[in-house]
PDB file of N, CA and C in Angstrom:
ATOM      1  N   UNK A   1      91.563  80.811 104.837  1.00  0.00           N
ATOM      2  CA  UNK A   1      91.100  82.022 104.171  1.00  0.00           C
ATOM      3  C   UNK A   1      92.288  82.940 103.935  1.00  0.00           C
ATOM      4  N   UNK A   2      92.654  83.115 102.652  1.00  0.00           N
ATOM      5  CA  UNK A   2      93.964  84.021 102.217  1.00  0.00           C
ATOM      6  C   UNK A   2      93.518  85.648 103.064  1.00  0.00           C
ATOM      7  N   UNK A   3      94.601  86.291 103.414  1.00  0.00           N
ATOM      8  CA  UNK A   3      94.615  87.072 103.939  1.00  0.00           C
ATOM      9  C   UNK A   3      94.533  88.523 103.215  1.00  0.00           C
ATOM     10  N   UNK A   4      93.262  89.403 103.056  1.00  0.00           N
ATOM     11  CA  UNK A   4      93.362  90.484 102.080  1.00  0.00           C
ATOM     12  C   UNK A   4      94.648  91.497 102.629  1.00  0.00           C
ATOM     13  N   UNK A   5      95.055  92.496 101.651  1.00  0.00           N
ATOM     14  CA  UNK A   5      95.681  93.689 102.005  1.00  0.00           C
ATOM     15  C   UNK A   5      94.941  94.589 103.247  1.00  0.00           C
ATOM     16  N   UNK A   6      93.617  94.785 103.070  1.00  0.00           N
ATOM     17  CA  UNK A   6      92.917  95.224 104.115  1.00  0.00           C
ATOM     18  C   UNK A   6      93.233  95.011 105.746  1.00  0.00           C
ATOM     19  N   UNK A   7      93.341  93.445 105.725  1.00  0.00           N
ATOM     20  CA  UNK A   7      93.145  93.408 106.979  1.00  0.00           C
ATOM     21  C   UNK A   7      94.529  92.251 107.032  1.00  0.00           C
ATOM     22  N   UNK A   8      95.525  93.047 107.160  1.00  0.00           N
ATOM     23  CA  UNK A   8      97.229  92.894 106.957  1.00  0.00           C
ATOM     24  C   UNK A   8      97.341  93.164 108.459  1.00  0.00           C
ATOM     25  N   UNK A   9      98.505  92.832 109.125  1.00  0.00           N
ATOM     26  CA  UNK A   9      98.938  92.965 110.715  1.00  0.00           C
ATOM     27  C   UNK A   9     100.109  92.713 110.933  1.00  0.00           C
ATOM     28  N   UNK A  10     101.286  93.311 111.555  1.00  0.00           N
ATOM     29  CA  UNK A  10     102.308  93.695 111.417  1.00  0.00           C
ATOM     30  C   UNK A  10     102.483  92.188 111.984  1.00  0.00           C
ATOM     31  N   UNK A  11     103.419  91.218 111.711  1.00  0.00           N
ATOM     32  CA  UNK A  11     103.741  89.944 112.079  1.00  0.00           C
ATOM     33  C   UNK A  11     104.672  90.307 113.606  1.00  0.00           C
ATOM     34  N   UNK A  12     105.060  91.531 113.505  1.00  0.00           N
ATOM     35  CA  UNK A  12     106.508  92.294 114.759  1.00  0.00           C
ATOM     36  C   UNK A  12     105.328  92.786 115.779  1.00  0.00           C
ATOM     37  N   UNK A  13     104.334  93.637 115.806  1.00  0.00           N
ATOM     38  CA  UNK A  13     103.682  94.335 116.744  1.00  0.00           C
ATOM     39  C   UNK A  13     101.998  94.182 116.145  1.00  0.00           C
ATOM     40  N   UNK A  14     101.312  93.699 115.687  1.00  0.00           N
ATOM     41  CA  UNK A  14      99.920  93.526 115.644  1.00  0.00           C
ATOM     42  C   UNK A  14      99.544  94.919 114.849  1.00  0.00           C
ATOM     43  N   UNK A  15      99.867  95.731 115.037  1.00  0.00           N
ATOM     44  CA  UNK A  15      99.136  96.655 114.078  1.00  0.00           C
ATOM     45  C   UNK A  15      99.037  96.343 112.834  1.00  0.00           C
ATOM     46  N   UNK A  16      97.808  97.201 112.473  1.00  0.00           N
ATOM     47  CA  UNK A  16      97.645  97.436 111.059  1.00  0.00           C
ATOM     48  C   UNK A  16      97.503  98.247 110.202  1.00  0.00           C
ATOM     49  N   UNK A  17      98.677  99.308 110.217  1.00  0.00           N
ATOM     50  CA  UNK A  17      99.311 100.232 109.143  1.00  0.00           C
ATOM     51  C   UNK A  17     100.143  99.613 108.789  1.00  0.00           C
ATOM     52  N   UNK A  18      99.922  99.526 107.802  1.00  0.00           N
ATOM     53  CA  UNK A  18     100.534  98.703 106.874  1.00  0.00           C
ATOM     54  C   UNK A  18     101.178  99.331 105.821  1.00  0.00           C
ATOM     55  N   UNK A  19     102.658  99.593 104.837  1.00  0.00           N
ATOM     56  CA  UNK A  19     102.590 100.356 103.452  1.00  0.00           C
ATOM     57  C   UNK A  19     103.272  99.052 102.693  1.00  0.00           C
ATOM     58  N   UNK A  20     102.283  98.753 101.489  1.00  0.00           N
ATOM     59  CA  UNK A  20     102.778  98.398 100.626  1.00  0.00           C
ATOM     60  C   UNK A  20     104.341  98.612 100.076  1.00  0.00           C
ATOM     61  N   UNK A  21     105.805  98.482  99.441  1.00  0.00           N
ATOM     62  CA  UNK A  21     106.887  98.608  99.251  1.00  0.00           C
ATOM     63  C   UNK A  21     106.373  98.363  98.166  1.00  0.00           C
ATOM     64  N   UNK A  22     106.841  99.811  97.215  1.00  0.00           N
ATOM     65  CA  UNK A  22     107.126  99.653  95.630  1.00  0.00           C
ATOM     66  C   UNK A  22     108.703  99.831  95.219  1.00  0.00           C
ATOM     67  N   UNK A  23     109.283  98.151  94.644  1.00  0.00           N
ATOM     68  CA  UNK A  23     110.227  98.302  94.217  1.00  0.00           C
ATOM     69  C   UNK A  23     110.968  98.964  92.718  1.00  0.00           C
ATOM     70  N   UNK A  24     111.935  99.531  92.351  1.00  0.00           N
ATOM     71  CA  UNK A  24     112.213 100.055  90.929  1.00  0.00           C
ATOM     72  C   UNK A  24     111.899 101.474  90.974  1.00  0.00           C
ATOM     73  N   UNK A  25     112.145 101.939  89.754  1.00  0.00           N
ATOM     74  CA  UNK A  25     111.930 103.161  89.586  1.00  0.00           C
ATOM     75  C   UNK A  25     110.801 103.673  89.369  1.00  0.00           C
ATOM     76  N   UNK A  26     109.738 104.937  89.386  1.00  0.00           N
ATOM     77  CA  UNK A  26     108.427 105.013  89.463  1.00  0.00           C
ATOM     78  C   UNK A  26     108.487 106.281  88.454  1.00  0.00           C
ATOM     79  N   UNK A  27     108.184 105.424  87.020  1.00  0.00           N
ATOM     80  CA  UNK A  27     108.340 105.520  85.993  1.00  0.00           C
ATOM     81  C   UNK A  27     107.037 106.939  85.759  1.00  0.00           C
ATOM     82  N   UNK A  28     106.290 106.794  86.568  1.00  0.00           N
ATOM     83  CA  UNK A  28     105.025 107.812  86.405  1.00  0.00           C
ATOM     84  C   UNK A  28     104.311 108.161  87.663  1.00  0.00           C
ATOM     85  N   UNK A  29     105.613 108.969  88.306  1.00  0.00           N
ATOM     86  CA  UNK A  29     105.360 110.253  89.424  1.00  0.00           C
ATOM     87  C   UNK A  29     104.348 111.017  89.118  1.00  0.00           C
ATOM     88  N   UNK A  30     103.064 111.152  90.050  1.00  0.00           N
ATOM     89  CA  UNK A  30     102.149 112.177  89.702  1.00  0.00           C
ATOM     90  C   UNK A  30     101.898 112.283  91.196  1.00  0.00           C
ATOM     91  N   UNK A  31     100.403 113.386  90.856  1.00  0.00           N
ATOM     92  CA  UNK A  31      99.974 113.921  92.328  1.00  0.00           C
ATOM     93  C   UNK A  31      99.143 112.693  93.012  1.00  0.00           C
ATOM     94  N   UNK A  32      98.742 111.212  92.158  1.00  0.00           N
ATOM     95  CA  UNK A  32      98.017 110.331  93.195  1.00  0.00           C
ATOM     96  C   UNK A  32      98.753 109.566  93.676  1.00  0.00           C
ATOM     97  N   UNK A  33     100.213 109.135  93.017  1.00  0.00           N
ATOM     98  CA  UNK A  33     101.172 108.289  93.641  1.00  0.00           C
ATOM     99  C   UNK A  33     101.769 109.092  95.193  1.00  0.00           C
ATOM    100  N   UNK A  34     102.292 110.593  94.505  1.00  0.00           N
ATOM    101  CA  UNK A  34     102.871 111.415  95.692  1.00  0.00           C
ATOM    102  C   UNK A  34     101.340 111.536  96.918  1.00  0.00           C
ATOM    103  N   UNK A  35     100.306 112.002  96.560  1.00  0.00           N
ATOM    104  CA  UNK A  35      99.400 111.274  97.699  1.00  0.00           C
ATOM    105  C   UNK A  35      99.325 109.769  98.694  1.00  0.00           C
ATOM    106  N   UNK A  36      99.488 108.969  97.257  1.00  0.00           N
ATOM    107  CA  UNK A  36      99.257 107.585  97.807  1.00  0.00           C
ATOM    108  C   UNK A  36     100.762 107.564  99.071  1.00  0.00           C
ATOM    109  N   UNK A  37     102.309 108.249  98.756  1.00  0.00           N
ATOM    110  CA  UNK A  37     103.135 108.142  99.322  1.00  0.00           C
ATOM    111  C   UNK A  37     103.154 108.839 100.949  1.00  0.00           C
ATOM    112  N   UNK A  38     102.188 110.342 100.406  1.00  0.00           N
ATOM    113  CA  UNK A  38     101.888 110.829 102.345  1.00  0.00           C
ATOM    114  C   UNK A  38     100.975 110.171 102.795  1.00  0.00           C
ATOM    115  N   UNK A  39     100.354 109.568 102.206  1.00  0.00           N
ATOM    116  CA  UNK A  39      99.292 108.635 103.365  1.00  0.00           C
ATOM    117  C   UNK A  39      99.708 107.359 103.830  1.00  0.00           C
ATOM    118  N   UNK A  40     101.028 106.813 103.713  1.00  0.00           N
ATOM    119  CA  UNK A  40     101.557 106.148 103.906  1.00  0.00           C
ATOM    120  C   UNK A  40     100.718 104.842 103.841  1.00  0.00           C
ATOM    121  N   UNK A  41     100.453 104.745 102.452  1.00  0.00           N
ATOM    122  CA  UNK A  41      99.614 103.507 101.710  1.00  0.00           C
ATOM    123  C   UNK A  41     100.650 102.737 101.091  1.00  0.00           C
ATOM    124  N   UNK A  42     101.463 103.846 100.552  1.00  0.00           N
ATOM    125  CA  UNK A  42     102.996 102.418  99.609  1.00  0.00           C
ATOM    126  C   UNK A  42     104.087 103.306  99.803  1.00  0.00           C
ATOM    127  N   UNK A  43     104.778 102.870 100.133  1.00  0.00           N
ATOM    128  CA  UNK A  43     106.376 103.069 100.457  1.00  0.00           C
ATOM    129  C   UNK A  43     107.150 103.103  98.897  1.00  0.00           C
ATOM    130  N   UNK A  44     108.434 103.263  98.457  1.00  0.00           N
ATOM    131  CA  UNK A  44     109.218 103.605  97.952  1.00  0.00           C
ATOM    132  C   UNK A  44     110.588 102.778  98.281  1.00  0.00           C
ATOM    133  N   UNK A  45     110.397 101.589  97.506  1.00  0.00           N
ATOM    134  CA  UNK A  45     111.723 100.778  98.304  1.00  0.00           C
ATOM    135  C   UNK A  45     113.186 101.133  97.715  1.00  0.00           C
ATOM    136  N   UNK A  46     113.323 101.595  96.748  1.00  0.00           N
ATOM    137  CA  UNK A  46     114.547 102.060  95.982  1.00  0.00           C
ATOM    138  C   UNK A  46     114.639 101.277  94.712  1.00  0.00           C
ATOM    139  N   UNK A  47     115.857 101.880  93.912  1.00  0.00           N
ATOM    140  CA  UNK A  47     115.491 101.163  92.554  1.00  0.00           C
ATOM    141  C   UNK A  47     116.161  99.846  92.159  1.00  0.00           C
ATOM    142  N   UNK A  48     117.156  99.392  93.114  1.00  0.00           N
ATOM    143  CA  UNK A  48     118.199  97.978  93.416  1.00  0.00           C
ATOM    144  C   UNK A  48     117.025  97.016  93.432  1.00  0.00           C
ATOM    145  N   UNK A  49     116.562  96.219  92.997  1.00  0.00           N
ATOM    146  CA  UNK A  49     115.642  95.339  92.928  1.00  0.00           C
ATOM    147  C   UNK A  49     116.093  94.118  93.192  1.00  0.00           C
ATOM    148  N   UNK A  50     116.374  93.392  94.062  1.00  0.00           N
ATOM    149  CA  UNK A  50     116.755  91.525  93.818  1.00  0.00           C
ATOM    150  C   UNK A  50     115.441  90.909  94.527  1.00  0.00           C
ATOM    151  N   UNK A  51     116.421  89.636  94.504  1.00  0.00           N
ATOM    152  CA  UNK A  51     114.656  88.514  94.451  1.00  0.00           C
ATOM    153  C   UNK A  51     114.670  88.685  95.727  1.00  0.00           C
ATOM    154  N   UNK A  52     115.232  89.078  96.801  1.00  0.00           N
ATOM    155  CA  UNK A  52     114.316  88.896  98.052  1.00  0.00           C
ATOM    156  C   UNK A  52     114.134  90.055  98.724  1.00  0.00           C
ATOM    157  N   UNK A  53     113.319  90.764  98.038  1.00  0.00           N
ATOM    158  CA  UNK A  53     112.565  91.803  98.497  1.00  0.00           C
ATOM    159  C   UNK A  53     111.434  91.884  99.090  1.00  0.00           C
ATOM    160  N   UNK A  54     111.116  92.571 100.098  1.00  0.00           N
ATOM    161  CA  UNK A  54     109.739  92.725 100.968  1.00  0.00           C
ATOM    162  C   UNK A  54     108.778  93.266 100.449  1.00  0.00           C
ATOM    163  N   UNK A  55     107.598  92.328 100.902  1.00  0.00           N
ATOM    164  CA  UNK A  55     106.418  93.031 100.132  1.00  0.00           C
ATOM    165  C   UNK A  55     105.797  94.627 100.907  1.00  0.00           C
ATOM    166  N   UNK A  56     106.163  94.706 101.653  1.00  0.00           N
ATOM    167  CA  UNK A  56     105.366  94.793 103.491  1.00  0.00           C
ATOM    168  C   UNK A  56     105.933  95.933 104.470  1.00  0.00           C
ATOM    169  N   UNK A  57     105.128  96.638 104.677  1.00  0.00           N
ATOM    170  CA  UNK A  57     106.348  97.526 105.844  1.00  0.00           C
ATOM    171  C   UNK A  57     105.177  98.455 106.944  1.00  0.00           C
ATOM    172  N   UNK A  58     105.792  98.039 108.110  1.00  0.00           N
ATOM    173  CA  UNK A  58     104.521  98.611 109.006  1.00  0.00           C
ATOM    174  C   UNK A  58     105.588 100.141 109.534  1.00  0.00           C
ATOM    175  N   UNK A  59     103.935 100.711 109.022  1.00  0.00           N
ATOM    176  CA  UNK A  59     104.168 102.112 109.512  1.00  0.00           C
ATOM    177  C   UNK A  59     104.246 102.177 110.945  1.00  0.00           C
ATOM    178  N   UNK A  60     103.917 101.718 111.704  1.00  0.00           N
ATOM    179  CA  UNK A  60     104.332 101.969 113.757  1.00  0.00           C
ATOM    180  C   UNK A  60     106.004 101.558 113.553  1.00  0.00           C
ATOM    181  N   UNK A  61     106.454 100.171 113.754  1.00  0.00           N
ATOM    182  CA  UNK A  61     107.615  99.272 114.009  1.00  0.00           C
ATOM    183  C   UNK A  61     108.323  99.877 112.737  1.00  0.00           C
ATOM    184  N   UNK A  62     107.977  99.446 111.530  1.00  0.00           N
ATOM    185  CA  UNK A  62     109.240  99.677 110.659  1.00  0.00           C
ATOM    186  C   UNK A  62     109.209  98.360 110.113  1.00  0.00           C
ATOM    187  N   UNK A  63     108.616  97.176 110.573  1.00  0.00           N
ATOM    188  CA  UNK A  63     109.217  96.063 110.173  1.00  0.00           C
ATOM    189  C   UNK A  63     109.161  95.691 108.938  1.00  0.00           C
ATOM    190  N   UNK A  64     109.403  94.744 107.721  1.00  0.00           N
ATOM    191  CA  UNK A  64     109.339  94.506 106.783  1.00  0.00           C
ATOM    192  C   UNK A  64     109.117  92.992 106.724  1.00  0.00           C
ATOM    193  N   UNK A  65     108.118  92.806 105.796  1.00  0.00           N
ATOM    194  CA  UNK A  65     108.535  91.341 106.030  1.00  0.00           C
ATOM    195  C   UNK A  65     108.078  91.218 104.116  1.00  0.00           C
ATOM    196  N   UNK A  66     107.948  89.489 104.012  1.00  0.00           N
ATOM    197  CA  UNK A  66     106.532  88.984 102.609  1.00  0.00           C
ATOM    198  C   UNK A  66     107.706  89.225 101.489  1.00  0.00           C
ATOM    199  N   UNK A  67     107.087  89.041 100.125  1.00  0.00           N
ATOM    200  CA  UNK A  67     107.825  88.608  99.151  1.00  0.00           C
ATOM    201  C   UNK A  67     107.275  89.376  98.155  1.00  0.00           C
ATOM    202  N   UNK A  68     107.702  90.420  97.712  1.00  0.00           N
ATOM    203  CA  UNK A  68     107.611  91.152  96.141  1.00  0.00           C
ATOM    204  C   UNK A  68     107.000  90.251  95.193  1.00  0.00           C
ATOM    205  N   UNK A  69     106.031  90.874  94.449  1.00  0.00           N
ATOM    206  CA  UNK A  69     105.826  90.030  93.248  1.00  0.00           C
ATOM    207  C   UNK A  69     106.138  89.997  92.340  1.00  0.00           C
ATOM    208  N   UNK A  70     106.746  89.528  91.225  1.00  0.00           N
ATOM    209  CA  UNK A  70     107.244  90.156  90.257  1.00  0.00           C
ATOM    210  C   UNK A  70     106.442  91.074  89.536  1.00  0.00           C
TER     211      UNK A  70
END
């Protein structure tokens, strides 16, 4: 059974706060992205983009793990 975003778990410490990593530039800053960013739903990975970028980043640990999609 593929694993939803929902119920994601830090592979480093078991939790599950989880933030999505958005790579590139964020072409359309508004007030639901800057929300979506304090609720620590998606992260902000920077705008250097290469292929092995993390999908994944737990809000407790920090850890990063998973694979960007294009």
């Amino acid at each position: 059974m593929p694993m939803t975003e929902s119920h994601l778990r830090c592979p480093n410490c078991n939790k599950e706060w989880i933030s999505e990593i958005v790579w590139g530039f964020p072409g359309h800053y508004d007030k639901y992205l800057e929300e979506q960013i304090e609720r620590k739903e998606i992260i902000l990975g920077g705008c250097l983009v290469t292929d092995h970028d993390p999908k994944w980043e737990c809000n407790n640990c920090y850890h990063r793990w998973g694979e960007r999609d294009e």
